[in-house]
PDB file of N, CA and C in Angstrom:
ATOM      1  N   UNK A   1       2.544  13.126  34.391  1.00  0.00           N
ATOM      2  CA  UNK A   1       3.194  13.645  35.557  1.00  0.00           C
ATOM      3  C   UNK A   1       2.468  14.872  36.083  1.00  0.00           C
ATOM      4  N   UNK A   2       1.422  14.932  36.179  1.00  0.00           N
ATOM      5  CA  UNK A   2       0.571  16.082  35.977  1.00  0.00           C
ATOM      6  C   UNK A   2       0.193  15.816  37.612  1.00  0.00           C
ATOM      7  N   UNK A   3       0.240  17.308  38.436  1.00  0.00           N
ATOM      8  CA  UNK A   3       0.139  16.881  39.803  1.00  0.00           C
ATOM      9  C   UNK A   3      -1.507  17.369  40.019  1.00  0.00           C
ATOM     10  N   UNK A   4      -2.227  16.794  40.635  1.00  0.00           N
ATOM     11  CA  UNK A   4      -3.449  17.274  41.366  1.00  0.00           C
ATOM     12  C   UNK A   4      -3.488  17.497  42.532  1.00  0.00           C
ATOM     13  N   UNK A   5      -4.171  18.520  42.323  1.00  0.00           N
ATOM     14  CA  UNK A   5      -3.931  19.379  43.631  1.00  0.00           C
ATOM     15  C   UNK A   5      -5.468  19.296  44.090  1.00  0.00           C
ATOM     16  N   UNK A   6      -5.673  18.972  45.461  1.00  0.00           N
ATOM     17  CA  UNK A   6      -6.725  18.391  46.296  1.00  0.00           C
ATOM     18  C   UNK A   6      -7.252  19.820  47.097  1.00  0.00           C
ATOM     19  N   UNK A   7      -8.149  20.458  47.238  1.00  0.00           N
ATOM     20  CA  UNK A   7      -8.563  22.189  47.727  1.00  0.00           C
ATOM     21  C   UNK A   7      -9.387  21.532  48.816  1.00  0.00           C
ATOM     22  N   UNK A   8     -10.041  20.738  49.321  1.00  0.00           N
ATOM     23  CA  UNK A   8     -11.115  20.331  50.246  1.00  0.00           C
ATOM     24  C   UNK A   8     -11.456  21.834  51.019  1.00  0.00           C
ATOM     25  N   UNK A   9     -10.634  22.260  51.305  1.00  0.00           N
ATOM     26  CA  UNK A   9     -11.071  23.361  52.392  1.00  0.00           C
ATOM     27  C   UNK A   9     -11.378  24.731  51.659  1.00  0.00           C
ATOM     28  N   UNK A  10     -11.269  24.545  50.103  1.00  0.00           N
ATOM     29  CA  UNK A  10     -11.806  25.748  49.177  1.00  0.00           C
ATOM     30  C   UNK A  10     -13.328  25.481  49.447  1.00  0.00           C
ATOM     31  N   UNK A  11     -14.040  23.972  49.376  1.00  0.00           N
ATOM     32  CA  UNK A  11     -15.393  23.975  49.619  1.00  0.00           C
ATOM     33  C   UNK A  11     -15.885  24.013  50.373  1.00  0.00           C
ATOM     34  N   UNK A  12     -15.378  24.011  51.606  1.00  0.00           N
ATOM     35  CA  UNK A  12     -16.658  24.060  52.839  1.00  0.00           C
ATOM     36  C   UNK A  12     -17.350  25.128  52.975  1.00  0.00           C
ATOM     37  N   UNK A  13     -18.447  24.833  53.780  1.00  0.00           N
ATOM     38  CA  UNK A  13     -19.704  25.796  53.559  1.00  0.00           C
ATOM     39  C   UNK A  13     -19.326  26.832  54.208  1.00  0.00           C
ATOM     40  N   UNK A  14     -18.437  27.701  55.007  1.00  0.00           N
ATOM     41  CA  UNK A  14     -17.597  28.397  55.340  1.00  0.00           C
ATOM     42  C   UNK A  14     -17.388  29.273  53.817  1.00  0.00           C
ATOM     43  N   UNK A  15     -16.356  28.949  52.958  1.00  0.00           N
ATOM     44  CA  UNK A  15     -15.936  29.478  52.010  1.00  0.00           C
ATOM     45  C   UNK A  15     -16.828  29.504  51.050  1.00  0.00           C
ATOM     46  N   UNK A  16     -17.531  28.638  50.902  1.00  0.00           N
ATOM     47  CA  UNK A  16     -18.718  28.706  49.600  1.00  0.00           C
ATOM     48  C   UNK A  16     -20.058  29.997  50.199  1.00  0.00           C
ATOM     49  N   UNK A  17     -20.113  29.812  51.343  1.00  0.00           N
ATOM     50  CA  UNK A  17     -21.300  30.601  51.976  1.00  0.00           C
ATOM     51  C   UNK A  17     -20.743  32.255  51.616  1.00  0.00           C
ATOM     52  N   UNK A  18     -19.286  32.678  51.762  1.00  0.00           N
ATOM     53  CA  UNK A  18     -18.845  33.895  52.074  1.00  0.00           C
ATOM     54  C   UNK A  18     -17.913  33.703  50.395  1.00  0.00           C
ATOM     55  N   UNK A  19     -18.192  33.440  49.496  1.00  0.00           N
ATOM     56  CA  UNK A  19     -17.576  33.849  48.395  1.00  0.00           C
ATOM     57  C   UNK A  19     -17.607  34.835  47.972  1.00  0.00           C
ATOM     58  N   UNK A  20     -18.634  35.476  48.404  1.00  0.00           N
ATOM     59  CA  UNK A  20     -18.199  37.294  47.978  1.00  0.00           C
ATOM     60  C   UNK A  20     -17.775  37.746  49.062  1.00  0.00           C
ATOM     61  N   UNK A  21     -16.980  37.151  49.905  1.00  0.00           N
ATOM     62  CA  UNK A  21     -16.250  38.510  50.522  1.00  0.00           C
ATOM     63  C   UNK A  21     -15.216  38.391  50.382  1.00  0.00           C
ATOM     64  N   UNK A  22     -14.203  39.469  50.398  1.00  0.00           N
ATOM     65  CA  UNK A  22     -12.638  39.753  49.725  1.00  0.00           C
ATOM     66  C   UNK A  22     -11.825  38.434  49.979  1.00  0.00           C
ATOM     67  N   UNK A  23     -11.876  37.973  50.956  1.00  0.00           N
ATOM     68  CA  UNK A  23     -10.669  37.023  51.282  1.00  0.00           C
ATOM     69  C   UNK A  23     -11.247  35.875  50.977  1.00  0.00           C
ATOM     70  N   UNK A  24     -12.332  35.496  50.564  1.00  0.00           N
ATOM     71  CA  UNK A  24     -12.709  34.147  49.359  1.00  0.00           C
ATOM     72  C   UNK A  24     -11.881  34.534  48.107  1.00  0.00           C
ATOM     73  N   UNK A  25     -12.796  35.683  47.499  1.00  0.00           N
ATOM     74  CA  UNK A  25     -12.197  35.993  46.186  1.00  0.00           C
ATOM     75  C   UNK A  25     -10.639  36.120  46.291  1.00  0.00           C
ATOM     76  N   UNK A  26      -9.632  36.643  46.921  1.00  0.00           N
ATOM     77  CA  UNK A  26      -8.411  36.759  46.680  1.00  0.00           C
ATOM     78  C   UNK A  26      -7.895  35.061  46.981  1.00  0.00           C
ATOM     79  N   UNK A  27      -8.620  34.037  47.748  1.00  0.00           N
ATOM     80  CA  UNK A  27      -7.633  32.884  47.705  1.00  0.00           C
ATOM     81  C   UNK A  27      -8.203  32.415  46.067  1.00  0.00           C
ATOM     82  N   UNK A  28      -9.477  32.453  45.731  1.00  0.00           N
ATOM     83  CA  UNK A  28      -9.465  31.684  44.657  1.00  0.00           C
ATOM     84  C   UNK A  28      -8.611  32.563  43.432  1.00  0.00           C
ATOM     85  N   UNK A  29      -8.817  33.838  43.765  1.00  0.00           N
ATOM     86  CA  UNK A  29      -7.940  34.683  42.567  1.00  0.00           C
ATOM     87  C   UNK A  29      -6.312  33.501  42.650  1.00  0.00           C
ATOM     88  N   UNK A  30      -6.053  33.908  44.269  1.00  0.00           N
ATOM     89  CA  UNK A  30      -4.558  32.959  43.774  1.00  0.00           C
ATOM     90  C   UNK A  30      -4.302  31.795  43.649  1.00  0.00           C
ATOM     91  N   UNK A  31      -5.422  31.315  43.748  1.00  0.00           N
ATOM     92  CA  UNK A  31      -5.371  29.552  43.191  1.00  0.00           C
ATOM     93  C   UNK A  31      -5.364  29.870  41.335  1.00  0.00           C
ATOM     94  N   UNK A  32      -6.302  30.951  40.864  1.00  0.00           N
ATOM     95  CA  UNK A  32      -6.477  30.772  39.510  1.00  0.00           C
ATOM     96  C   UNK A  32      -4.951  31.055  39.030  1.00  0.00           C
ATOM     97  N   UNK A  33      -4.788  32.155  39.921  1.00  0.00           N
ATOM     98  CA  UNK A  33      -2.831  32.578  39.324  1.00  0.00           C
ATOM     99  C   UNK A  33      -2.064  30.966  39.084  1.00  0.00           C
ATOM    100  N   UNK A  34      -1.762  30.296  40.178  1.00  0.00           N
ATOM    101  CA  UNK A  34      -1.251  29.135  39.996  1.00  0.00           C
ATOM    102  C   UNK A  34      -1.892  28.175  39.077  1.00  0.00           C
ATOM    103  N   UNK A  35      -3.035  28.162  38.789  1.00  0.00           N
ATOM    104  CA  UNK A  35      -3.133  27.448  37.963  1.00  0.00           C
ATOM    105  C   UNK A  35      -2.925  27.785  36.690  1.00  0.00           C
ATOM    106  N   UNK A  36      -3.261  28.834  36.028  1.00  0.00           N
ATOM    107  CA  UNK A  36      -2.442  29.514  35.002  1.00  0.00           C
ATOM    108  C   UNK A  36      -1.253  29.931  34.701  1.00  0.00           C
ATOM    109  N   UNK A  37      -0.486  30.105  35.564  1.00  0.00           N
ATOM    110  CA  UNK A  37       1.163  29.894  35.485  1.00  0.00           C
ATOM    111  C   UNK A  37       1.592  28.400  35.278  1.00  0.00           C
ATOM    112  N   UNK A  38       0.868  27.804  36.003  1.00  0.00           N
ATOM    113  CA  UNK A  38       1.037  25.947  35.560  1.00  0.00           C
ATOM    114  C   UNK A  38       0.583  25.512  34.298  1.00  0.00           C
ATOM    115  N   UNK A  39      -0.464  26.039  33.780  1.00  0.00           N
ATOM    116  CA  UNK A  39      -0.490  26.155  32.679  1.00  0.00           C
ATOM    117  C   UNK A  39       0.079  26.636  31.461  1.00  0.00           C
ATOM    118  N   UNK A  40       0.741  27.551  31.912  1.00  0.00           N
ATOM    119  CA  UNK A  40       2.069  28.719  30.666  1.00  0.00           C
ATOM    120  C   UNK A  40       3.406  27.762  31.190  1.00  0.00           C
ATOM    121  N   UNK A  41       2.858  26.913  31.991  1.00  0.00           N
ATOM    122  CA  UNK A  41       4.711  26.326  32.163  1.00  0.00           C
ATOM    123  C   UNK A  41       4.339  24.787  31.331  1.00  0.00           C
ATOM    124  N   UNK A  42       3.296  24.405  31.449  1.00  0.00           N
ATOM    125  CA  UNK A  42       2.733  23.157  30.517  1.00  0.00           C
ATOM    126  C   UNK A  42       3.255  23.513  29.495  1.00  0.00           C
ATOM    127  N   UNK A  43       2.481  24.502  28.944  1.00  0.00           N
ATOM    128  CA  UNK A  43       2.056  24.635  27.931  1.00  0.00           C
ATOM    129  C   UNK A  43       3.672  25.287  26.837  1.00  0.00           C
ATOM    130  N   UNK A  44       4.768  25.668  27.292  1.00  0.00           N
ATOM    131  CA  UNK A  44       5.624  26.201  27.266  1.00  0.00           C
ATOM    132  C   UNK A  44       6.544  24.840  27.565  1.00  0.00           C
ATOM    133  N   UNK A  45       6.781  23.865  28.130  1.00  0.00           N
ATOM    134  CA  UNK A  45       7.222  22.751  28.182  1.00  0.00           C
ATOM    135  C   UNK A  45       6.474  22.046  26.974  1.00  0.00           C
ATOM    136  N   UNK A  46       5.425  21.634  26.392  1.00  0.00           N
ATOM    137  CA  UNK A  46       4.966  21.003  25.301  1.00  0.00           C
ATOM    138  C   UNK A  46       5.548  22.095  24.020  1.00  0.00           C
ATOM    139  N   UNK A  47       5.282  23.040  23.698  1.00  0.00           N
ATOM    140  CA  UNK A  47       5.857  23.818  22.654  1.00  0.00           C
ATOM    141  C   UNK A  47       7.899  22.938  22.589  1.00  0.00           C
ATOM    142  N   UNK A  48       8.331  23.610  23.765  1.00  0.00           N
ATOM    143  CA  UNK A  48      10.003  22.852  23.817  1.00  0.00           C
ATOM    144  C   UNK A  48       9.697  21.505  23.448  1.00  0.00           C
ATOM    145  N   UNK A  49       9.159  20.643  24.092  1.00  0.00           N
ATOM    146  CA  UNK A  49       9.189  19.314  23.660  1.00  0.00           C
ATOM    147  C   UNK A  49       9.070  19.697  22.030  1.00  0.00           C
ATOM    148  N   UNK A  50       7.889  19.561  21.677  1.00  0.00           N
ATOM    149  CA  UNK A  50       7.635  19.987  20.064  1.00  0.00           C
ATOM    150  C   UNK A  50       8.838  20.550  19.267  1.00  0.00           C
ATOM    151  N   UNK A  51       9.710  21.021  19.592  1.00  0.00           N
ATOM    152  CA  UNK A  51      10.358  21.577  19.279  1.00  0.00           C
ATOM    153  C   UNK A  51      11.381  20.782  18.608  1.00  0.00           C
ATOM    154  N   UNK A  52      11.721  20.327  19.948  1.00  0.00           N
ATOM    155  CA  UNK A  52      12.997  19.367  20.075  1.00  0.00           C
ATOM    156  C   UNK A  52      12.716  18.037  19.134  1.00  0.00           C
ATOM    157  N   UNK A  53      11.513  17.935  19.503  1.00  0.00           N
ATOM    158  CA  UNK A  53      11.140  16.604  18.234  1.00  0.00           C
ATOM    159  C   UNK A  53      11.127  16.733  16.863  1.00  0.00           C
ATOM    160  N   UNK A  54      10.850  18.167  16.251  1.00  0.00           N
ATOM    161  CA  UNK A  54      11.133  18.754  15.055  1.00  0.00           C
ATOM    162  C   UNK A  54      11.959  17.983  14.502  1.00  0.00           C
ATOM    163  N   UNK A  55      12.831  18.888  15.572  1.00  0.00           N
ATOM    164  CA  UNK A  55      14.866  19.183  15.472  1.00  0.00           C
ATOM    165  C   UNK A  55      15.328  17.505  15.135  1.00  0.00           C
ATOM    166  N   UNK A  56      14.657  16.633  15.579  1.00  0.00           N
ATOM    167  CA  UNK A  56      14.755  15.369  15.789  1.00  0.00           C
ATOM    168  C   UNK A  56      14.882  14.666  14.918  1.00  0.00           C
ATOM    169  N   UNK A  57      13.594  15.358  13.967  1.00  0.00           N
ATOM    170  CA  UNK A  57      12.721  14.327  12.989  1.00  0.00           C
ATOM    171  C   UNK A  57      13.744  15.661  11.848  1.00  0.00           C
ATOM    172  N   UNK A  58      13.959  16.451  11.887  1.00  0.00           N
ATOM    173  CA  UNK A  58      14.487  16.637  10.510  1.00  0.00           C
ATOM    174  C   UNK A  58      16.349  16.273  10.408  1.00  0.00           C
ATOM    175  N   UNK A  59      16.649  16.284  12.016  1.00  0.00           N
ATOM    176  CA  UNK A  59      18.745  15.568  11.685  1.00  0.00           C
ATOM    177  C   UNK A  59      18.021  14.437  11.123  1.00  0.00           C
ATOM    178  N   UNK A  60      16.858  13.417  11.932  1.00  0.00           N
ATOM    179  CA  UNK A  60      16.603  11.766  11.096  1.00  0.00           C
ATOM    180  C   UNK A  60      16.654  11.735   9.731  1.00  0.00           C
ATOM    181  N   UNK A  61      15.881  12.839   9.334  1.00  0.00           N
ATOM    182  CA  UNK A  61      15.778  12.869   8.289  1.00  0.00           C
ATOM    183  C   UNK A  61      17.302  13.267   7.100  1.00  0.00           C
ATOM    184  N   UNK A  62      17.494  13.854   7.291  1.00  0.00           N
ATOM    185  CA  UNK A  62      19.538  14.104   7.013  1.00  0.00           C
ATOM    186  C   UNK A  62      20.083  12.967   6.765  1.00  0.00           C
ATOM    187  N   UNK A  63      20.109  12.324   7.561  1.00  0.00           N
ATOM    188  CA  UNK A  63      20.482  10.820   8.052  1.00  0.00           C
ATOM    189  C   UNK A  63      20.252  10.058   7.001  1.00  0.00           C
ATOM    190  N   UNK A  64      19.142   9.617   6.902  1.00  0.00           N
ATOM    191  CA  UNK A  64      18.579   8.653   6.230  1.00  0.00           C
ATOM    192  C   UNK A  64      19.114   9.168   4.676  1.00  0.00           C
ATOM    193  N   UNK A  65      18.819  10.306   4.185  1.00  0.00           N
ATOM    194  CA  UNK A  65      18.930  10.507   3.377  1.00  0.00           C
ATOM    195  C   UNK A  65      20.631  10.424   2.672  1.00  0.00           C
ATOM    196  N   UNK A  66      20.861  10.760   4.001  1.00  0.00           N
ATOM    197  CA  UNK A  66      23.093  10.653   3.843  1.00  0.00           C
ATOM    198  C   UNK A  66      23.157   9.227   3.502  1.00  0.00           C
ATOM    199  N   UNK A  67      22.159   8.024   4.087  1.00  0.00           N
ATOM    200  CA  UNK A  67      21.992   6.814   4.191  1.00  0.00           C
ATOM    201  C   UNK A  67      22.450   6.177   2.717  1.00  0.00           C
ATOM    202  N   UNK A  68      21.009   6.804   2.133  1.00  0.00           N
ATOM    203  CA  UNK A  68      20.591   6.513   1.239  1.00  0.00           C
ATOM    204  C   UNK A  68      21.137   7.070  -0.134  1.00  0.00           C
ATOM    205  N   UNK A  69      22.216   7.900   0.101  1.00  0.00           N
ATOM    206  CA  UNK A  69      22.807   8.392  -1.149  1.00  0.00           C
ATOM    207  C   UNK A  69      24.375   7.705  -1.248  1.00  0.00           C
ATOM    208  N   UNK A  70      24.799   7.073   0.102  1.00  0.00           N
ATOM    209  CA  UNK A  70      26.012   6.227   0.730  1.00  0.00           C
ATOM    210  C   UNK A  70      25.574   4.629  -0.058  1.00  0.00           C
ATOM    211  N   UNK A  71      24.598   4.562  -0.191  1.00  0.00           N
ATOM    212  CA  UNK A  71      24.091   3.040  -0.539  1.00  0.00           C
ATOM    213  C   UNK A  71      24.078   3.050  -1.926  1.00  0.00           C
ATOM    214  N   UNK A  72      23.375   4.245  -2.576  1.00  0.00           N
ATOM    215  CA  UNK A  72      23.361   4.220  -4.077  1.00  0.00           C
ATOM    216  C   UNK A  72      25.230   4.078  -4.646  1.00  0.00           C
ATOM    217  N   UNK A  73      25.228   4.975  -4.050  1.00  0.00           N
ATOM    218  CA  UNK A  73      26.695   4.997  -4.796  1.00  0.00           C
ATOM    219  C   UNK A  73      27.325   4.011  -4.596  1.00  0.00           C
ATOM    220  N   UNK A  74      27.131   3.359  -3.504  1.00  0.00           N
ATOM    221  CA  UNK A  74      27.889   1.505  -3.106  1.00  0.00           C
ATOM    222  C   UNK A  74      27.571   1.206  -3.954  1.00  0.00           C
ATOM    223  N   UNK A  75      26.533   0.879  -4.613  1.00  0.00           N
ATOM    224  CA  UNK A  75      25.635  -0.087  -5.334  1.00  0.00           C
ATOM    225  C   UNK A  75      26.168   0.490  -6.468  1.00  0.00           C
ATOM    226  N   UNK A  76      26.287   1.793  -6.946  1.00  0.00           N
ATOM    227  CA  UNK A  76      26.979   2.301  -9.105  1.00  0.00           C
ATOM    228  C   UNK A  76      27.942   1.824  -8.687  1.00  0.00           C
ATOM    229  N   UNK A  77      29.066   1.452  -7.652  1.00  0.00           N
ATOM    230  CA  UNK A  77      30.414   1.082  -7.727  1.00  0.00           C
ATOM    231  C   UNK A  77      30.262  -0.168  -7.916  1.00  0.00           C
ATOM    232  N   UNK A  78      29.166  -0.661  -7.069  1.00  0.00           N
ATOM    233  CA  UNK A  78      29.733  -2.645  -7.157  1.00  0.00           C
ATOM    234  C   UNK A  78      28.938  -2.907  -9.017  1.00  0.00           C
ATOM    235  N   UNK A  79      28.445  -2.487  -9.143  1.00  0.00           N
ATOM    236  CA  UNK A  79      27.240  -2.773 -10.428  1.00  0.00           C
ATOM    237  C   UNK A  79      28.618  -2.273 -11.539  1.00  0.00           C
ATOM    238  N   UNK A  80      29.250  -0.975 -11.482  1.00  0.00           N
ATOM    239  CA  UNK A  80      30.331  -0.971 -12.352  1.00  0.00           C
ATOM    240  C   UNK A  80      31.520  -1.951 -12.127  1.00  0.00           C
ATOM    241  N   UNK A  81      31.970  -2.327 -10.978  1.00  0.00           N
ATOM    242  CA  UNK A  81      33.094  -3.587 -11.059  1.00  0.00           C
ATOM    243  C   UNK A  81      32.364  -4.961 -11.605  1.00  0.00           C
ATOM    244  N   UNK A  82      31.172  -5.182 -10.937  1.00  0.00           N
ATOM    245  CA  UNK A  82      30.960  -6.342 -11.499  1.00  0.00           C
ATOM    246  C   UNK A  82      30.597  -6.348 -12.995  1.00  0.00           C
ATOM    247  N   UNK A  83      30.195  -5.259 -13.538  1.00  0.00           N
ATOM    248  CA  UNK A  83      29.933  -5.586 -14.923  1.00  0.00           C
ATOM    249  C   UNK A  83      31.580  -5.480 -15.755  1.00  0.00           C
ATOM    250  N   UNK A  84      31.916  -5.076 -15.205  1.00  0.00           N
ATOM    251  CA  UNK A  84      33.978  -4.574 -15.802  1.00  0.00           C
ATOM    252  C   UNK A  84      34.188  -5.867 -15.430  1.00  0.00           C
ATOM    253  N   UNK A  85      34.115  -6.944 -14.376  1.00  0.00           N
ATOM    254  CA  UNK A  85      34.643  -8.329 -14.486  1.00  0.00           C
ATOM    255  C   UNK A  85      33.838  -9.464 -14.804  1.00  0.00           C
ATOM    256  N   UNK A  86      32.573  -9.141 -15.228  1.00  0.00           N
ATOM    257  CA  UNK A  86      32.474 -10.226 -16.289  1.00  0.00           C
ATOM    258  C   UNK A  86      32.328 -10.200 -17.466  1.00  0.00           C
ATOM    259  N   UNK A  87      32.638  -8.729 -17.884  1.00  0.00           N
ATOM    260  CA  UNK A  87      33.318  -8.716 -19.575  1.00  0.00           C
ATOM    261  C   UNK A  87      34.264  -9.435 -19.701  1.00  0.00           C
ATOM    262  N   UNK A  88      35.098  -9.226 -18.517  1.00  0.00           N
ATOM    263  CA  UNK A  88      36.205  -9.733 -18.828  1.00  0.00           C
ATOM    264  C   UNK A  88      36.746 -10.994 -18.463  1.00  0.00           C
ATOM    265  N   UNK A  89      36.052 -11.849 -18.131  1.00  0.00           N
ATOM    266  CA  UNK A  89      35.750 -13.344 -17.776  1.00  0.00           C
ATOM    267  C   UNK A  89      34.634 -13.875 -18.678  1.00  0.00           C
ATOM    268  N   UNK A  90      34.177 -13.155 -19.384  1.00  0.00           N
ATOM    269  CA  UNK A  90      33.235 -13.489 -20.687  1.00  0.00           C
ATOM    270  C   UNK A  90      34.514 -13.138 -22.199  1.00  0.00           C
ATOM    271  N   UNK A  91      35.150 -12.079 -21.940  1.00  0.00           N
ATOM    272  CA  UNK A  91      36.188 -12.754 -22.798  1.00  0.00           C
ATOM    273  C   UNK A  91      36.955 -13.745 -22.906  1.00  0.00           C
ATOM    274  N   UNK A  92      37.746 -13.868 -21.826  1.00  0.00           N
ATOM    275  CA  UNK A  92      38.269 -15.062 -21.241  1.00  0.00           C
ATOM    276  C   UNK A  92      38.034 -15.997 -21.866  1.00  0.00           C
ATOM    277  N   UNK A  93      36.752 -16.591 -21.418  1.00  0.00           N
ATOM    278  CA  UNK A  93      36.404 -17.576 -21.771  1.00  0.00           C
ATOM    279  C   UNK A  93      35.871 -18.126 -23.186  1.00  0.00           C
ATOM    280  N   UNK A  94      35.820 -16.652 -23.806  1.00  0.00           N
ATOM    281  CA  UNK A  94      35.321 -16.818 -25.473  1.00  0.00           C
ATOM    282  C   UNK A  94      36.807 -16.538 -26.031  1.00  0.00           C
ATOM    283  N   UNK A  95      37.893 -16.230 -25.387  1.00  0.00           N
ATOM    284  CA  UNK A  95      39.381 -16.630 -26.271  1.00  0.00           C
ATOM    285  C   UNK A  95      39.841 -18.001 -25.784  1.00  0.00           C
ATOM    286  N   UNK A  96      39.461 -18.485 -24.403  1.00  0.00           N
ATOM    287  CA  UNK A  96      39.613 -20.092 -24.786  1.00  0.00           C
ATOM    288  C   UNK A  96      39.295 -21.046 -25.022  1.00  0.00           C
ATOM    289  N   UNK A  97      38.082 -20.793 -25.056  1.00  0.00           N
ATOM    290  CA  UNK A  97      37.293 -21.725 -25.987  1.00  0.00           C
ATOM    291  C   UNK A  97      37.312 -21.683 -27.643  1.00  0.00           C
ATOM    292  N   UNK A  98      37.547 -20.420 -28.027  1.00  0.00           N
ATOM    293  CA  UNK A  98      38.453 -20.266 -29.507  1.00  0.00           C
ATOM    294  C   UNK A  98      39.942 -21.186 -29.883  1.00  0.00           C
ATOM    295  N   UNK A  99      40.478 -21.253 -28.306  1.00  0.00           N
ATOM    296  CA  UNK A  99      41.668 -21.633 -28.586  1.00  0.00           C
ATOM    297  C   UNK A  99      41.695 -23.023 -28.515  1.00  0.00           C
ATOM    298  N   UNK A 100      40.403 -23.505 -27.412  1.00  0.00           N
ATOM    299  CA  UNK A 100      40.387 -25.098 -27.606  1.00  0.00           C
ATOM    300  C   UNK A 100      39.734 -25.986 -28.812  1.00  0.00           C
ATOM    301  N   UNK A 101      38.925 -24.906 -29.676  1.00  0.00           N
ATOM    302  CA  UNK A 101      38.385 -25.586 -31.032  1.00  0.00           C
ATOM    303  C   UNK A 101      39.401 -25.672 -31.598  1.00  0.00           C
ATOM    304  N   UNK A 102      40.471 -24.880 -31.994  1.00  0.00           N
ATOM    305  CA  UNK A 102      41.215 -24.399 -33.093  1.00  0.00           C
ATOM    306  C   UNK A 102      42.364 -25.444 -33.030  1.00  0.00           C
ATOM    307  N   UNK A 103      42.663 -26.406 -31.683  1.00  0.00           N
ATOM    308  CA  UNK A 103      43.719 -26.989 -31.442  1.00  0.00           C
ATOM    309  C   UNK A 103      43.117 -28.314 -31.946  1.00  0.00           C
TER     310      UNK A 103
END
């Protein structure tokens, strides 16, 4: 989004011929002003951007990690029920099968 700015009438042989006299030097002085204020506003807009993407990348990071400690613990809960019900469907089945020899 970067605008270019077109000077045609900074070069004509008019202005190039008379560059040392005051009123050359003061338009290009204030072309350099604008371009260096456009530059501290770039450059000051990329820092914010940067910034904000930090800010971005370290909540993501929060996140993921909230993610990922939400999942473990799913996983010790289901890994402890399922091992608690097939003890106990492994007993089950080793008291009736005790009970169907014995009959």
């Amino acid at each position: 989004m970067a605008t270019i700015l077109h000077l045609p009438h900074l070069l004509t042989d008019d202005v190039v011929g008379s560059a040392s006299s005051g009123v050359a030097k003061r338009q290009f002085t204030a072309y350099d002003g604008f371009f260096i204020h456009r530059l501290e506003t770039v450059k000051a807009k990329a820092q914010e951007t940067s910034d904000e993407f930090e800010t971005a990348r370290k909540r993501a990071k929060k996140c993921k990690q909230a993610f990922e400690r939400v999942r473990k613990e799913r996983f010790d809960r289901f890994m402890n029920c399922f091992e608690h019900v097939s003890n106990k469907i492994d007993d089950i089945y080793k008291v009736s099968l005790s009970l169907s020899t014995s009959l």
